[in-house]
Protein backbone atom coordinates (compact mmCIF):
# COMPACT_ATOMS: atom_id res chain seq x y z
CA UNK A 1 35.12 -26.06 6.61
CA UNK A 2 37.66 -25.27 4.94
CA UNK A 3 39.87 -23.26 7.50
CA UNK A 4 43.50 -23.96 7.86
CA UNK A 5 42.68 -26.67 5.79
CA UNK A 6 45.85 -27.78 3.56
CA UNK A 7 44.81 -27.87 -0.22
CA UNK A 8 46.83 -28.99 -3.42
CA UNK A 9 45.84 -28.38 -6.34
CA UNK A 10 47.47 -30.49 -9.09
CA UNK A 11 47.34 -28.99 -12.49
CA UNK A 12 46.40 -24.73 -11.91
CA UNK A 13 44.83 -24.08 -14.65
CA UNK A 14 41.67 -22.15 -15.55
CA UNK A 15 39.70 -24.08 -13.17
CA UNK A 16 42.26 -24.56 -10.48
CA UNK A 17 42.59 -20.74 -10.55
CA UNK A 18 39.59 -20.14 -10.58
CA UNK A 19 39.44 -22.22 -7.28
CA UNK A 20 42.33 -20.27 -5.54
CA UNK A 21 41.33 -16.81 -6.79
CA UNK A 22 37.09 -17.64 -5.36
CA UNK A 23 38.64 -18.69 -1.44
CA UNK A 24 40.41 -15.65 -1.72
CA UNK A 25 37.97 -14.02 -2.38
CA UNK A 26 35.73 -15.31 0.40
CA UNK A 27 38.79 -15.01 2.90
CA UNK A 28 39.10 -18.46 3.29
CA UNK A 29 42.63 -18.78 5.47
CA UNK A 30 43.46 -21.91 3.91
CA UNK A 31 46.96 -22.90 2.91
CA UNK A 32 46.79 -23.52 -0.85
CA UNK A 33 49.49 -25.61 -2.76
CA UNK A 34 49.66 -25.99 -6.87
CA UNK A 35 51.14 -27.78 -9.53
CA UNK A 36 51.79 -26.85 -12.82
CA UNK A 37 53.83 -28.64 -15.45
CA UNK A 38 55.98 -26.08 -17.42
CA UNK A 39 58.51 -23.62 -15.51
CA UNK A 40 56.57 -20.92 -17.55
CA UNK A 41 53.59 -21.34 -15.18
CA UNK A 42 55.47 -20.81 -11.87
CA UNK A 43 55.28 -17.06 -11.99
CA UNK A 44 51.68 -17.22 -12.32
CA UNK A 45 51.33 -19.23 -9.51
CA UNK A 46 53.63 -16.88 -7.50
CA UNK A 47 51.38 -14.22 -8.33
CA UNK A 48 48.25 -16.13 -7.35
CA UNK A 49 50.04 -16.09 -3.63
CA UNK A 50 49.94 -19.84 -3.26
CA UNK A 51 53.51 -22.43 -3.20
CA UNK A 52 54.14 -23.41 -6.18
CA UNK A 53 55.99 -26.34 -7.63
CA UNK A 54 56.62 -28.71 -10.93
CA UNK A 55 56.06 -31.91 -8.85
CA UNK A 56 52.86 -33.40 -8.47
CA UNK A 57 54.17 -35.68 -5.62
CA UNK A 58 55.87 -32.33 -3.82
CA UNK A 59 52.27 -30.38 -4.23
CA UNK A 60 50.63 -33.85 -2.31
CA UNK A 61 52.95 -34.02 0.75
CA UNK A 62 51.03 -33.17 3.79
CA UNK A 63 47.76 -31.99 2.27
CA UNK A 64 44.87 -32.39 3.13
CA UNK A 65 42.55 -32.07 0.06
CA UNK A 66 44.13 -32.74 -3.25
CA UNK A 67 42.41 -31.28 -6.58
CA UNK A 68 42.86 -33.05 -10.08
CA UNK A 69 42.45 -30.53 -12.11
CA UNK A 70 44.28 -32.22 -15.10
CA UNK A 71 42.47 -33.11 -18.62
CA UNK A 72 41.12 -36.49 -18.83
CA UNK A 73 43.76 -37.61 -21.25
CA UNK A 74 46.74 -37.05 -18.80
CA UNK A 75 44.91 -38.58 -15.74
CA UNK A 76 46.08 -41.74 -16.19
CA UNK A 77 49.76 -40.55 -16.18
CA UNK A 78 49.21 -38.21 -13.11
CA UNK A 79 47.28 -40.98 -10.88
CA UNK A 80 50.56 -43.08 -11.47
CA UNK A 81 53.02 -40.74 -10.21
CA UNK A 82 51.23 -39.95 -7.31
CA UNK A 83 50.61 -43.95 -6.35
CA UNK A 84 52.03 -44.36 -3.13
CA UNK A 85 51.99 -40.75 -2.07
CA UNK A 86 48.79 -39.68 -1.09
CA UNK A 87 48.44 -40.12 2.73
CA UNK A 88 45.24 -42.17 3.57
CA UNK A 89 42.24 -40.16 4.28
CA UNK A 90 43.27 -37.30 2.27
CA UNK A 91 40.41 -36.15 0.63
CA UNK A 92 40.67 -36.49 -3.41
CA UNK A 93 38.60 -34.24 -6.04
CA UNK A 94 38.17 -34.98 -9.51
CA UNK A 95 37.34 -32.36 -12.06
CA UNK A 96 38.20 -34.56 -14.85
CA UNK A 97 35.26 -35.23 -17.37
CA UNK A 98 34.88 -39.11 -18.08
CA UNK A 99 37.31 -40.37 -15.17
CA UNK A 100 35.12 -42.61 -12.38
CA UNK A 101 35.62 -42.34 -8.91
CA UNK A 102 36.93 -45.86 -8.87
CA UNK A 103 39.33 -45.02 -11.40
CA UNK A 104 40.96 -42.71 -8.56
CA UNK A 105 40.34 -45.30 -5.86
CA UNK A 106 41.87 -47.99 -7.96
CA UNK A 107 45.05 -45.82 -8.26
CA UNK A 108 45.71 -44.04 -5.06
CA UNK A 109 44.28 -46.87 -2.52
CA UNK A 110 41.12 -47.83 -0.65
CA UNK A 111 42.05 -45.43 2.28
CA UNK A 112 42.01 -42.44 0.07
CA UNK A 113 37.88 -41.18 -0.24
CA UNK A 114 36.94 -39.81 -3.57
CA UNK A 115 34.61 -36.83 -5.09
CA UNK A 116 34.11 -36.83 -8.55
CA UNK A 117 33.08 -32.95 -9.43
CA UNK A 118 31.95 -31.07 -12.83
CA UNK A 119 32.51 -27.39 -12.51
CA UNK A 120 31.82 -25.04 -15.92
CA UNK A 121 34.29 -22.34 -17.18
CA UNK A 122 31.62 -19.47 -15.32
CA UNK A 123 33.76 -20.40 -12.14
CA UNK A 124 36.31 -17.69 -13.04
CA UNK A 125 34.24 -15.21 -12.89
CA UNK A 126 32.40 -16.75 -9.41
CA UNK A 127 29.20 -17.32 -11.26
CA UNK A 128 29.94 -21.61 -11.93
CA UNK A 129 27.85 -24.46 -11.50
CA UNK A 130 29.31 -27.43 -10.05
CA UNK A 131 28.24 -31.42 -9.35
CA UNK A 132 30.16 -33.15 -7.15
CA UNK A 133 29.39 -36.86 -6.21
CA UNK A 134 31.07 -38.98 -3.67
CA UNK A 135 32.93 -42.42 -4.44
CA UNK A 136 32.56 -45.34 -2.37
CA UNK A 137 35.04 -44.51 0.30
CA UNK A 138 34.20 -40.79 0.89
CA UNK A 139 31.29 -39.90 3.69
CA UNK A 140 29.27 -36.83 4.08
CA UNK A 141 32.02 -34.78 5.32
CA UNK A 142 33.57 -35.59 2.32
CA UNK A 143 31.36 -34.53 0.17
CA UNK A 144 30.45 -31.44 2.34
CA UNK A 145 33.99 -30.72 2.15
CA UNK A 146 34.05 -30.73 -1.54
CA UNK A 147 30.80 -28.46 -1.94
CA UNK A 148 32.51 -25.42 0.54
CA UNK A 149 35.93 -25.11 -2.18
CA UNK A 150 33.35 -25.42 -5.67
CA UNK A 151 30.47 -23.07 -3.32
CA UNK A 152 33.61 -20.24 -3.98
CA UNK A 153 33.15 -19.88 -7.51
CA UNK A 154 29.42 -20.24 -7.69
CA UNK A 155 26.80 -23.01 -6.90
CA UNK A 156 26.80 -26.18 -6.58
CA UNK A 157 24.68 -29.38 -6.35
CA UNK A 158 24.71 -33.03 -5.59
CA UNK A 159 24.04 -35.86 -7.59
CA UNK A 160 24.67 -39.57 -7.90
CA UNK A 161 27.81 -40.66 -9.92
CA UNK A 162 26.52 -42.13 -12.54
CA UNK A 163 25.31 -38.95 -13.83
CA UNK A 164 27.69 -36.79 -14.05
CA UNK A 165 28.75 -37.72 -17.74
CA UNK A 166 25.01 -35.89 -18.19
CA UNK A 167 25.91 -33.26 -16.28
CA UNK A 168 29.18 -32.56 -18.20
CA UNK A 169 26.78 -32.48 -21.46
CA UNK A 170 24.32 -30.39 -19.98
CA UNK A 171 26.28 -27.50 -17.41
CA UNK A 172 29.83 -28.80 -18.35
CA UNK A 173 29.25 -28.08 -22.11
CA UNK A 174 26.27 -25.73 -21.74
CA UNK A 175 28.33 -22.51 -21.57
CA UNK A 176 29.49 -22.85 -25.32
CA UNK A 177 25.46 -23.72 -26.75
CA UNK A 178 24.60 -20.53 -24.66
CA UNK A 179 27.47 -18.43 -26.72
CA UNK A 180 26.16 -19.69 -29.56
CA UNK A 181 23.05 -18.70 -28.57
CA UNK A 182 24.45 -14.89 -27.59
CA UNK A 183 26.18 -15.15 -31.07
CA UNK A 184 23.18 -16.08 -33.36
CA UNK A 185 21.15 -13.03 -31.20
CA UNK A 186 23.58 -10.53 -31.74
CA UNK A 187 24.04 -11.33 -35.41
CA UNK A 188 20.12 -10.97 -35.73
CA UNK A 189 20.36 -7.75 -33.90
CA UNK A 190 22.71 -6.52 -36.33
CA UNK A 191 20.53 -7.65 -39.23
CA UNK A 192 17.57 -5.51 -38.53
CA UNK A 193 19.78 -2.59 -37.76
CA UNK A 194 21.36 -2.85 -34.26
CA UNK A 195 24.88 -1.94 -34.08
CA UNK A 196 27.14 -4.72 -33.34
CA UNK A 197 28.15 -3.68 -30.08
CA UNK A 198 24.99 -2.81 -28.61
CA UNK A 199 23.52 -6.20 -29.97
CA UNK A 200 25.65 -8.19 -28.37
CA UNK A 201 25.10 -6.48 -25.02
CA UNK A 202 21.64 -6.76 -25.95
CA UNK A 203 21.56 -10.17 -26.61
CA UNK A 204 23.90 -11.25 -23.51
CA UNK A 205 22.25 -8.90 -20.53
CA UNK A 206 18.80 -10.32 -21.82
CA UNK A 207 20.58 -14.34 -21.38
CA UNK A 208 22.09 -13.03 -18.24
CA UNK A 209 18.22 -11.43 -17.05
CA UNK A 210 16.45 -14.00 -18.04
CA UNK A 211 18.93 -16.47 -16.21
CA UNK A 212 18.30 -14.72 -12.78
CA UNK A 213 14.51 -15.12 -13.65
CA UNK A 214 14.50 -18.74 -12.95
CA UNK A 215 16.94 -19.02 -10.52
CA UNK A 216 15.47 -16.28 -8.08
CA UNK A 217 11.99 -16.41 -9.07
CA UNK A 218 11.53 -20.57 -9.08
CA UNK A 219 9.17 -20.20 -11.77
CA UNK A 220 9.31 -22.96 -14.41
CA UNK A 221 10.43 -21.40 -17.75
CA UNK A 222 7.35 -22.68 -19.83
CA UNK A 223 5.72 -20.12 -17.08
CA UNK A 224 7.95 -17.43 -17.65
CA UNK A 225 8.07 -17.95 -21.32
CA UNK A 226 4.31 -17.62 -21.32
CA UNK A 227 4.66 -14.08 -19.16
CA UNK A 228 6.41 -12.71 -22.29
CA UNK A 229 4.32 -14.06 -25.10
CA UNK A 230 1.14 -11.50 -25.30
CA UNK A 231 -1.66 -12.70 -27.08
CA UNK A 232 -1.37 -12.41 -31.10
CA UNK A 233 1.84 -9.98 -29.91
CA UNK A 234 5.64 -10.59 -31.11
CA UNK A 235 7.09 -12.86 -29.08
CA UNK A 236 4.49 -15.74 -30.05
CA UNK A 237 5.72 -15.24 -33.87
CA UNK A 238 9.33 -15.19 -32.46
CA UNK A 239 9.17 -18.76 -30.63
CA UNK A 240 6.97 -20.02 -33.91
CA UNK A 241 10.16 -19.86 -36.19
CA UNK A 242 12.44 -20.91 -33.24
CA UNK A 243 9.91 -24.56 -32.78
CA UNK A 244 9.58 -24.62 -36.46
CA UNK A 245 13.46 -24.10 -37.02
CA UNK A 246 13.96 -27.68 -34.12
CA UNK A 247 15.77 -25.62 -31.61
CA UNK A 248 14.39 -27.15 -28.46
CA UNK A 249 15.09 -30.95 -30.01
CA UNK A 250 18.74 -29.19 -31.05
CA UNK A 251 19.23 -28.30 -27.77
CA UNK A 252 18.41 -31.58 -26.33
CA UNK A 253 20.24 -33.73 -28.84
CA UNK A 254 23.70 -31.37 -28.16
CA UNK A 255 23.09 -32.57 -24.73
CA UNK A 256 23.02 -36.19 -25.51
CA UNK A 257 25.54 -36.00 -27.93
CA UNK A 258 28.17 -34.75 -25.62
CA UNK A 259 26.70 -36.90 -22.56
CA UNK A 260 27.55 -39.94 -25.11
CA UNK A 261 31.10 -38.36 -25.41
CA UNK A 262 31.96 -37.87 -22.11
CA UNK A 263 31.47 -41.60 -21.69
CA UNK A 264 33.51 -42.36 -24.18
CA UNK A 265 36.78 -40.42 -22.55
CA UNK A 266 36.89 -42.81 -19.90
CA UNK A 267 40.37 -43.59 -20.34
């Protein structure tokens, strides 16, 4: 879909890379634009094979799907310079965490549709996980439009807006609770005698194995949890001290903790 397609990309930064460097990748042919706000950054872009340029109304002219990929914080500032000069019916993408749909509308114009998306950081490396949800003005095609750029670095799903402050505490966030979870397993590795690099490899492959498990299996993980844990064996001690130690209600509450705070960057 997205074929000859012009995109802009306003604000290339890990994410917006990420998004040039995954059609690439796929041999997408489409003519890709970006943004970036210090001269520094032009190089980089030069690199990346795509136009570059320090104007966010420049990187707009003539595209045909524009990418926010700007921090919630500068949003506001960004949505007024480009006022007036985003043609209607361009297609308009969000990444911004906290920042409604109708925030976007509100600024650009009825005639410009909206997707409001929530890719992780695992886009760089192709393996992300991306919401997108459509505003009031943007159809199907929209939104189908917007799952073919986020399906280059990884998968991606579709929900209703008014979750998607969830969804940027649970898959937006989750990447750091998971290195924290890599971290605390590799330490604990090298406490019973493991050295530190083999640990850590250790304790990541087995995240990254038991990852594919779910996904490619479509087992529910209280099933595959259960395939592990022999009777009287050493897994069942293992999750004991883990459900004694709170770590599923942990889990849950860093979800609704940073759910609560993505609500509160709308700006």
């Amino acid at each position: 879909m997205l074929e000859g397609k012009r995109v802009s990309v306003i604000g290339v930064g890990r994410i917006g890379e990420a998004l040039v460097r995954g059609l690439q990748a796929r041999g997408v042919r489409a003519h890709v634009r970006g943004s970036v706000r210090h001269p520094d950054s032009l190089a980089r872009l030069a690199a990346l094979g795509i136009d570059a340029t320090l104007s966010n109304v420049e990187a707009v002219a003539g595209c045909d799907v524009v990418v926010l990929a700007v921090k919630p914080q500068v949003m506001p500032g960004v949505l007024a310079e480009l006022r007036g000069h985003v043609a209607p019916g361009t297609l308009v993408i969000t990444v911004a965490a906290g920042v409604p749909a109708a925030r976007i509308e509100e600024a650009l114009g009825p005639e410009v549709p909206v997707v409001r998306a929530m890719p992780n950081t695992p886009s760089v490396l192709g393996d992300g996980m991306t919401v997108v949800a459509r505003g009031r003005h943007a159809t199907g095609e929209h939104l189908a439009l917007a799952r073919a750029l986020f399906d280059a670095v990884g998968k991606t799903a579709v929900l209703d807006e008014g979750l998607m402050n969830a969804v940027t505490g649970l898959s937006g966030s989750g990447p750091a609770y998971i290195y924290l979870v890599i971290e605390s397993l590799a330490e604990a590795g090298v406490k019973v005698g493991i050295p530190r690099d083999t640990s850590t490899l250790l304790a990541a492959q087995t995240v990254l194995g038991a990852a594919r498990m779910v996904l490619e299996l479509g087992k529910h993980p209280a099933l595959l949890k259960d395939d592990v844990t022999t009777p009287a064996g050493c897994t069942v001690d293992g999750l004991m001290e883990l459900e004694e130690g709170k770590l599923r209600v942990t889990l849950l509450k860093a979800v609704v903790k940073a759910t609560q705070r993505a609500q509160s960057l709308n700006p």
